[in-house]
C-alpha atoms as a PDB file:
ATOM      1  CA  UNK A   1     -51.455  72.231  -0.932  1.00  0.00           C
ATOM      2  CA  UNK A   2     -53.201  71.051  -4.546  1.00  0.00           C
ATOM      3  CA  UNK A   3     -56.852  72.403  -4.624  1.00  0.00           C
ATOM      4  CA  UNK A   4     -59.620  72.102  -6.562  1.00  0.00           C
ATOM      5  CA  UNK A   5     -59.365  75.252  -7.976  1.00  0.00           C
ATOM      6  CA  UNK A   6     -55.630  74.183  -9.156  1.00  0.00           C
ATOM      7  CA  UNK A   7     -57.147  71.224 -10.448  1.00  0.00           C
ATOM      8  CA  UNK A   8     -60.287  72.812 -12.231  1.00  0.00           C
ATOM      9  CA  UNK A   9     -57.210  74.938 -14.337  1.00  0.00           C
ATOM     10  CA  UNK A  10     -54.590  72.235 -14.749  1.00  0.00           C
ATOM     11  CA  UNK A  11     -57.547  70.330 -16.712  1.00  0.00           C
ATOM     12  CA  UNK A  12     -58.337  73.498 -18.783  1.00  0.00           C
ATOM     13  CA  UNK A  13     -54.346  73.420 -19.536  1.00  0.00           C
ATOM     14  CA  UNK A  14     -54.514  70.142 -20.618  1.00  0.00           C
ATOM     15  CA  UNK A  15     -57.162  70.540 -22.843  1.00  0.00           C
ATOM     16  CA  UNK A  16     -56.324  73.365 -24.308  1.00  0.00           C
ATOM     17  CA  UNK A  17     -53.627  71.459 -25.726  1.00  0.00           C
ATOM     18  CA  UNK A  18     -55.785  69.465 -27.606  1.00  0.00           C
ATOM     19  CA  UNK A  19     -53.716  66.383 -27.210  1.00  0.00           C
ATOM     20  CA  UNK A  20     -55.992  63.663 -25.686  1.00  0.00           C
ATOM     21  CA  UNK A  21     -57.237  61.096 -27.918  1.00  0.00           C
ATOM     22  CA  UNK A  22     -55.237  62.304 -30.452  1.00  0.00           C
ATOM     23  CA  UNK A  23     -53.009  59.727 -32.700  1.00  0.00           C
ATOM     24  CA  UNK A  24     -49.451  58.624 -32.104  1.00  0.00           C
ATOM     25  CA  UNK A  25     -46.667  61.455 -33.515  1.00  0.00           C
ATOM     26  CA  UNK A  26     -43.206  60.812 -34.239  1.00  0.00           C
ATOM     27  CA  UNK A  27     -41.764  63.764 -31.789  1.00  0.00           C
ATOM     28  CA  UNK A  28     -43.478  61.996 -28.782  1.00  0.00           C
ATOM     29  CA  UNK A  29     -42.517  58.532 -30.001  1.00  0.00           C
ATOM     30  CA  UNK A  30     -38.778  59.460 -29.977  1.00  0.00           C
ATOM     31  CA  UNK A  31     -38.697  60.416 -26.770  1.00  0.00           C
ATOM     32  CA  UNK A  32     -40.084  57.511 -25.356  1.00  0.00           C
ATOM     33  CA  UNK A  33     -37.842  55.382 -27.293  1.00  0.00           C
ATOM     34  CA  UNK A  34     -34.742  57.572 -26.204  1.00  0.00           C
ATOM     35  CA  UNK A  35     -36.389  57.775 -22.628  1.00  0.00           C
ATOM     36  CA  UNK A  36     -36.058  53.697 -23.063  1.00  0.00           C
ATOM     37  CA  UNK A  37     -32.943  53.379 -24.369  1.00  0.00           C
ATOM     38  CA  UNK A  38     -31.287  55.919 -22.147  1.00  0.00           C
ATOM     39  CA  UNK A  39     -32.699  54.647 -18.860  1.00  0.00           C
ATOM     40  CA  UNK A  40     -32.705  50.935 -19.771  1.00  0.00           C
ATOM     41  CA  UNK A  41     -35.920  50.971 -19.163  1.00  0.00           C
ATOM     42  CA  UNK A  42     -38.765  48.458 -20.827  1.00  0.00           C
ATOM     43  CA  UNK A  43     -41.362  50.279 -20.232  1.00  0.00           C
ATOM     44  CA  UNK A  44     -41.454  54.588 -21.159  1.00  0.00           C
ATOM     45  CA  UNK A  45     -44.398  57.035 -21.181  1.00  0.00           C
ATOM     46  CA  UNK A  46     -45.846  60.053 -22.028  1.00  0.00           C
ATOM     47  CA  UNK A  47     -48.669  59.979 -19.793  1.00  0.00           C
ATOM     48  CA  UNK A  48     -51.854  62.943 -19.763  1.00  0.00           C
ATOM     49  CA  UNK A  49     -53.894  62.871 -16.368  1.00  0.00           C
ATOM     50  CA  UNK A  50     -57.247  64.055 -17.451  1.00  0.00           C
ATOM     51  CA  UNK A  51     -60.091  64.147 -14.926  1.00  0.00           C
ATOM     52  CA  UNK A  52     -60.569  59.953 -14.680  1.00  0.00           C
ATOM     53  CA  UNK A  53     -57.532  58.365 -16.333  1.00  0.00           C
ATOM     54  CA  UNK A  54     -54.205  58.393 -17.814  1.00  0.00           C
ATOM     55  CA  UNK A  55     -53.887  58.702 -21.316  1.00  0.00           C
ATOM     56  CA  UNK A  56     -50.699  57.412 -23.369  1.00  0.00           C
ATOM     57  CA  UNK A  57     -49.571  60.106 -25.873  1.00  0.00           C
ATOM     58  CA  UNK A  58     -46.550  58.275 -26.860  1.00  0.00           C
ATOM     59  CA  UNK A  59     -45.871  54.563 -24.841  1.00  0.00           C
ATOM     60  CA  UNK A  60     -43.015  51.965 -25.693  1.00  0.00           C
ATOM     61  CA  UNK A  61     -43.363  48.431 -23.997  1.00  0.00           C
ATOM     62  CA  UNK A  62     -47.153  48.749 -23.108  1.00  0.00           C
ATOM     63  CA  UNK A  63     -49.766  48.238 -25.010  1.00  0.00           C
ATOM     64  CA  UNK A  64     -52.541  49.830 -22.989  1.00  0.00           C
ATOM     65  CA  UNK A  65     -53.626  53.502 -24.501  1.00  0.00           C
ATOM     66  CA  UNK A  66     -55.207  54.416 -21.446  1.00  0.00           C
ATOM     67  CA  UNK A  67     -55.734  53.142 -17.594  1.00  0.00           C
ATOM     68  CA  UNK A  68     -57.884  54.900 -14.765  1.00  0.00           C
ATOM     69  CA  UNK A  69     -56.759  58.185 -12.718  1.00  0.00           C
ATOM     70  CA  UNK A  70     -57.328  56.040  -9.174  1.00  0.00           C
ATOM     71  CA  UNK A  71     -54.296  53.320 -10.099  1.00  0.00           C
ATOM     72  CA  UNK A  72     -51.930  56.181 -11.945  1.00  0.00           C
ATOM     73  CA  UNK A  73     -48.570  56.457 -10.538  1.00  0.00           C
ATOM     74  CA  UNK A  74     -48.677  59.192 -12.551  1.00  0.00           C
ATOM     75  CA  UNK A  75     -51.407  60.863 -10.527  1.00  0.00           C
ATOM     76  CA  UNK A  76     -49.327  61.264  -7.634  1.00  0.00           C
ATOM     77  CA  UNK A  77     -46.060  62.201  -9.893  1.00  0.00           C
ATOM     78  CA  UNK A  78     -48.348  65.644 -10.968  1.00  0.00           C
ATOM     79  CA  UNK A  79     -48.973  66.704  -7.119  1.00  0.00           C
ATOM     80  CA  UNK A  80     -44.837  66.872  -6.701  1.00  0.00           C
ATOM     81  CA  UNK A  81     -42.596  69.448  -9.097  1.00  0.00           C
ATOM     82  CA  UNK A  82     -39.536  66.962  -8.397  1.00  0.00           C
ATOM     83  CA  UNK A  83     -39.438  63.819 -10.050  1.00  0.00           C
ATOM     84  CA  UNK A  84     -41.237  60.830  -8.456  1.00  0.00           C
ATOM     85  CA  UNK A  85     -39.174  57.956  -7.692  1.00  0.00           C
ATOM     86  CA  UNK A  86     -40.433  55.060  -6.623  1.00  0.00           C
ATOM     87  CA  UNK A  87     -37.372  51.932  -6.458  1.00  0.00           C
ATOM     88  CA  UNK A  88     -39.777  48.652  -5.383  1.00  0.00           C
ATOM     89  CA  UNK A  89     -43.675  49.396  -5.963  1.00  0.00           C
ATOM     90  CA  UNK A  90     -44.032  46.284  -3.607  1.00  0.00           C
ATOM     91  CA  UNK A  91     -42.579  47.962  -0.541  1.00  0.00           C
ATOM     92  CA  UNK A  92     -44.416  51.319  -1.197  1.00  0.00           C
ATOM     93  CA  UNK A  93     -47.748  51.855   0.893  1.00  0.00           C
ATOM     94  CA  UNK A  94     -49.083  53.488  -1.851  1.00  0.00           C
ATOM     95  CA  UNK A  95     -48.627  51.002  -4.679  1.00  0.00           C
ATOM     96  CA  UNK A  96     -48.282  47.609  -3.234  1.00  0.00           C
ATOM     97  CA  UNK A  97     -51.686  46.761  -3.639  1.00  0.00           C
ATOM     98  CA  UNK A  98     -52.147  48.674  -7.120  1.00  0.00           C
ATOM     99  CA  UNK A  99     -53.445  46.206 -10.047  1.00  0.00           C
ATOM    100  CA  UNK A 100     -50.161  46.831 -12.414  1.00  0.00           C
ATOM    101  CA  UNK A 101     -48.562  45.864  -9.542  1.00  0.00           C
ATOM    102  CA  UNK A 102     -49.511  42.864  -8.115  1.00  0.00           C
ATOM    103  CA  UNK A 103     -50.436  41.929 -12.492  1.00  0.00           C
ATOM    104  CA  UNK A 104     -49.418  42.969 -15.515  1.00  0.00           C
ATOM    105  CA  UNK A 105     -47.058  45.030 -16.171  1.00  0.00           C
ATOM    106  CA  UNK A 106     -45.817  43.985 -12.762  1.00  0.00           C
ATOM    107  CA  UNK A 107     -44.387  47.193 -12.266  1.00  0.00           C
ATOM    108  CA  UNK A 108     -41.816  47.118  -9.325  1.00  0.00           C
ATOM    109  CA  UNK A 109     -39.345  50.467 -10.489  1.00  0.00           C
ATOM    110  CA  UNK A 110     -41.119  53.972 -11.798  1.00  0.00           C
ATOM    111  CA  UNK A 111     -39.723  57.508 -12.247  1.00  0.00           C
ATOM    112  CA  UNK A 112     -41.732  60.318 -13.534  1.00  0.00           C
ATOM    113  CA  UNK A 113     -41.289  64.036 -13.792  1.00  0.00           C
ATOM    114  CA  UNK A 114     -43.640  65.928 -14.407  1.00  0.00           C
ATOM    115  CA  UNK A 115     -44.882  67.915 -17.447  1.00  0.00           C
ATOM    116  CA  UNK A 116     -45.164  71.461 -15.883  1.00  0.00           C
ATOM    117  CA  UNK A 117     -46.248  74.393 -18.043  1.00  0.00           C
ATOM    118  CA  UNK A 118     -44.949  77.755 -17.705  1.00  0.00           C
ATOM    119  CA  UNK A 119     -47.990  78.836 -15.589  1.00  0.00           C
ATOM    120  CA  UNK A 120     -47.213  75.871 -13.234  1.00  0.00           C
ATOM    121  CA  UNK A 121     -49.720  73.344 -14.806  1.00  0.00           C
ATOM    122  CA  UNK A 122     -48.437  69.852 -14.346  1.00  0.00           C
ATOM    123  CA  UNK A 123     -50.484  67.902 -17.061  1.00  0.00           C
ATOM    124  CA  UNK A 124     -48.948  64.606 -17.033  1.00  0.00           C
ATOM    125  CA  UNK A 125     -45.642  62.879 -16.737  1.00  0.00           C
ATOM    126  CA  UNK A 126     -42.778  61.424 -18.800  1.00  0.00           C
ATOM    127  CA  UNK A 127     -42.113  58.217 -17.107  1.00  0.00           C
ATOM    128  CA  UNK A 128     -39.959  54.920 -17.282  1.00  0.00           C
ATOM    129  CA  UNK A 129     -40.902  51.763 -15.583  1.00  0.00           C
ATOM    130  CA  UNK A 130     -39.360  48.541 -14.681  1.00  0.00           C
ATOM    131  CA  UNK A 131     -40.668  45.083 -13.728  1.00  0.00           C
ATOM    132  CA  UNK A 132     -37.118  44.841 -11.542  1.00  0.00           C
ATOM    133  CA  UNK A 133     -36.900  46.699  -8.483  1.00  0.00           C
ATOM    134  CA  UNK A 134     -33.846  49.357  -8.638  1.00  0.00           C
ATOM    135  CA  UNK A 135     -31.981  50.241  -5.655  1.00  0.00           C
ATOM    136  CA  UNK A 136     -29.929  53.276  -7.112  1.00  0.00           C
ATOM    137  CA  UNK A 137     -31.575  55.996  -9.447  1.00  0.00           C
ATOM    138  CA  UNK A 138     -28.466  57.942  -9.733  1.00  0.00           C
ATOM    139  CA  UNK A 139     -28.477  62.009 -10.402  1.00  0.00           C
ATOM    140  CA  UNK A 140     -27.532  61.428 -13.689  1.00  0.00           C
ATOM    141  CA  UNK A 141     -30.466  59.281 -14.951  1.00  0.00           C
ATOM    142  CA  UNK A 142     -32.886  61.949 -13.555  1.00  0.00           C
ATOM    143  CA  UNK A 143     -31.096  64.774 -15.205  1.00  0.00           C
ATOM    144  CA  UNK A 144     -31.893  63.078 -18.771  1.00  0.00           C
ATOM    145  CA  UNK A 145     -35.744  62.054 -17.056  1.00  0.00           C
ATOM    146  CA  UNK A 146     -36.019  65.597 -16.960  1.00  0.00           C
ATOM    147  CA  UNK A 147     -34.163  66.847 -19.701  1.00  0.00           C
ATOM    148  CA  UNK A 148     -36.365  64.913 -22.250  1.00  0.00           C
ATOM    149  CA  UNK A 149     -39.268  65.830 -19.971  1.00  0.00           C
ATOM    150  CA  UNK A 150     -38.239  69.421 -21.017  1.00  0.00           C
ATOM    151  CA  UNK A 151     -38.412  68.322 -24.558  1.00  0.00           C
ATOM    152  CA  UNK A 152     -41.797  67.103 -24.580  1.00  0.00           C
ATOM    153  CA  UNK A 153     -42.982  70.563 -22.810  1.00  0.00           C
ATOM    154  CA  UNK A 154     -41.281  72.142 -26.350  1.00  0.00           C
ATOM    155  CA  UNK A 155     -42.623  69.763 -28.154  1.00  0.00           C
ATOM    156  CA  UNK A 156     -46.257  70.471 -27.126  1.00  0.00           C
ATOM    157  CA  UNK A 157     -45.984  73.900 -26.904  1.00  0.00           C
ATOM    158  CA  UNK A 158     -44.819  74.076 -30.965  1.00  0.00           C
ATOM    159  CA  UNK A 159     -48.308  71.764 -31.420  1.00  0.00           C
ATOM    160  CA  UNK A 160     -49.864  73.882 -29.494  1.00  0.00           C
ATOM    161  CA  UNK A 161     -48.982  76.821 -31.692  1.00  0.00           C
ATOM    162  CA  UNK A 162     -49.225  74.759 -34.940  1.00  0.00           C
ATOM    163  CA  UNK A 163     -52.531  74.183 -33.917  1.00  0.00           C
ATOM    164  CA  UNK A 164     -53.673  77.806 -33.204  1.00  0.00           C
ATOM    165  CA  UNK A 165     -52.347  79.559 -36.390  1.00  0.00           C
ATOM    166  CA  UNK A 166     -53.719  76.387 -38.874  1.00  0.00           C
ATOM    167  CA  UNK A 167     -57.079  76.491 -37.326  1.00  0.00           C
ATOM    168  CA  UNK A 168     -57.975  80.289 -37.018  1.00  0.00           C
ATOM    169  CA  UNK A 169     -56.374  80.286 -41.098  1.00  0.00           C
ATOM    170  CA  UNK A 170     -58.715  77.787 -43.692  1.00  0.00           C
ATOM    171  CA  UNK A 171     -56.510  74.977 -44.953  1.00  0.00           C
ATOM    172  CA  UNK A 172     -55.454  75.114 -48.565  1.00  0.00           C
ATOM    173  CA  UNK A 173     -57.243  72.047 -49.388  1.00  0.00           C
ATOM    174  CA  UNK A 174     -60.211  73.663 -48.178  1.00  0.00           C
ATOM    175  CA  UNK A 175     -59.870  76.869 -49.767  1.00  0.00           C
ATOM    176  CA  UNK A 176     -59.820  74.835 -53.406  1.00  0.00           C
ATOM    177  CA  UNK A 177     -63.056  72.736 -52.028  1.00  0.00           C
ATOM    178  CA  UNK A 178     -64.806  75.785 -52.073  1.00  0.00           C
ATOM    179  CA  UNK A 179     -63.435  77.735 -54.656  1.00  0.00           C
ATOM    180  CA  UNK A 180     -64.332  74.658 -56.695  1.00  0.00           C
ATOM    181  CA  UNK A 181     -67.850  74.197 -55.823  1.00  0.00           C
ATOM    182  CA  UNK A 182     -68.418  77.873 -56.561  1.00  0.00           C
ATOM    183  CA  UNK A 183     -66.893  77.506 -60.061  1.00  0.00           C
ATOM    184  CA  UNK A 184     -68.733  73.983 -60.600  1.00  0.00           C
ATOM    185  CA  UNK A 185     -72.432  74.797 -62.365  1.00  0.00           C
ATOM    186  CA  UNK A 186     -75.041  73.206 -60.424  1.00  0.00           C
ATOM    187  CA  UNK A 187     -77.477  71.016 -62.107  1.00  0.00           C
ATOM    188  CA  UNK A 188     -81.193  71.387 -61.094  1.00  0.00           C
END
């Protein structure tokens, strides 16, 4: 069972990741594309659940950057360690009513897995969606869901790191900044 507690630390995971809000980068971008393109898929997300919406970190075929937590099929994907398939949103109880259902993106066809740290967090999901409702999501197709699912956990984890050693060492460009205005004479 998902408790607050679980969800009071899975947010601390997520933002210690210092992800959200952040700009597009070409790692997550090319695995949305290939997420796409593998999956035949128009629609393919990296999606963040933060504590009242979704967040795109990487999106192909939508141009939304963010939507709220209470329509996210992505919301539901994080409570589940398998991935989340869901072949007609119009015949599932807990979609056919959603907004991006019944508008735009009229999304009938989602699979997510989730993005699961290695202390069990599940921050978000990689996802593909479809505005045609898919009978058959075979074994294969979910093995490369999850496989580039994987790849955006790696992928994170090396920002993650990237992030910790450049920010507890003074950037270069900062270092001559300073050096600079100590040289410099000041003028009264």
């Amino acid at each position: 069972m998902y408790s607050v507690t679980d969800e009071t630390e899975r947010l601390q995971s997520l933002r210690g990741y210092r992800l959200l809000d952040t700009p597009n980068e070409p790692e997550f971008d090319a695995i949305v594309r290939a997420a796409a393109d593998a999956l035949d898929a128009p629609i393919a997300l990296i999606s963040l659940i933060d504590e009242n919406r979704q967040w795109f970190k990487a999106r192909v075929g939508l141009d939304l950057q963010e939507s709220p937590r209470s329509i996210a099929f992505c919301a539901h994907a994080i409570r589940g360690q398998e991935t989340m398939v869901v072949p007609d949103a119009t015949r599932d109880g807990r979609f056919m009513n959603n907004p991006f259902v019944v508008n735009d993106p009229s999304i009938r066809f989602y699979a997510g897995t989730p993005l699961e740290t290695a202390e069990g967090h599940r921050l978000g999901t990689l996802c593909v969606i479809d505005s045609k409702p898919r009978d058959v999501f075979a074994e294969d197709q979910r093995q490369i869901l999850e496989d580039l699912a994987r790849q955006v956990m790696v992928a994170l984890e090396r920002r993650k790191h990237r992030l910790a050693t450049t920010s507890d060492t003074p950037r270069s460009d900062d270092m001559i900044e300073a050096h600079d205005a100590a040289e410099s004479p000041t003028r009264d």
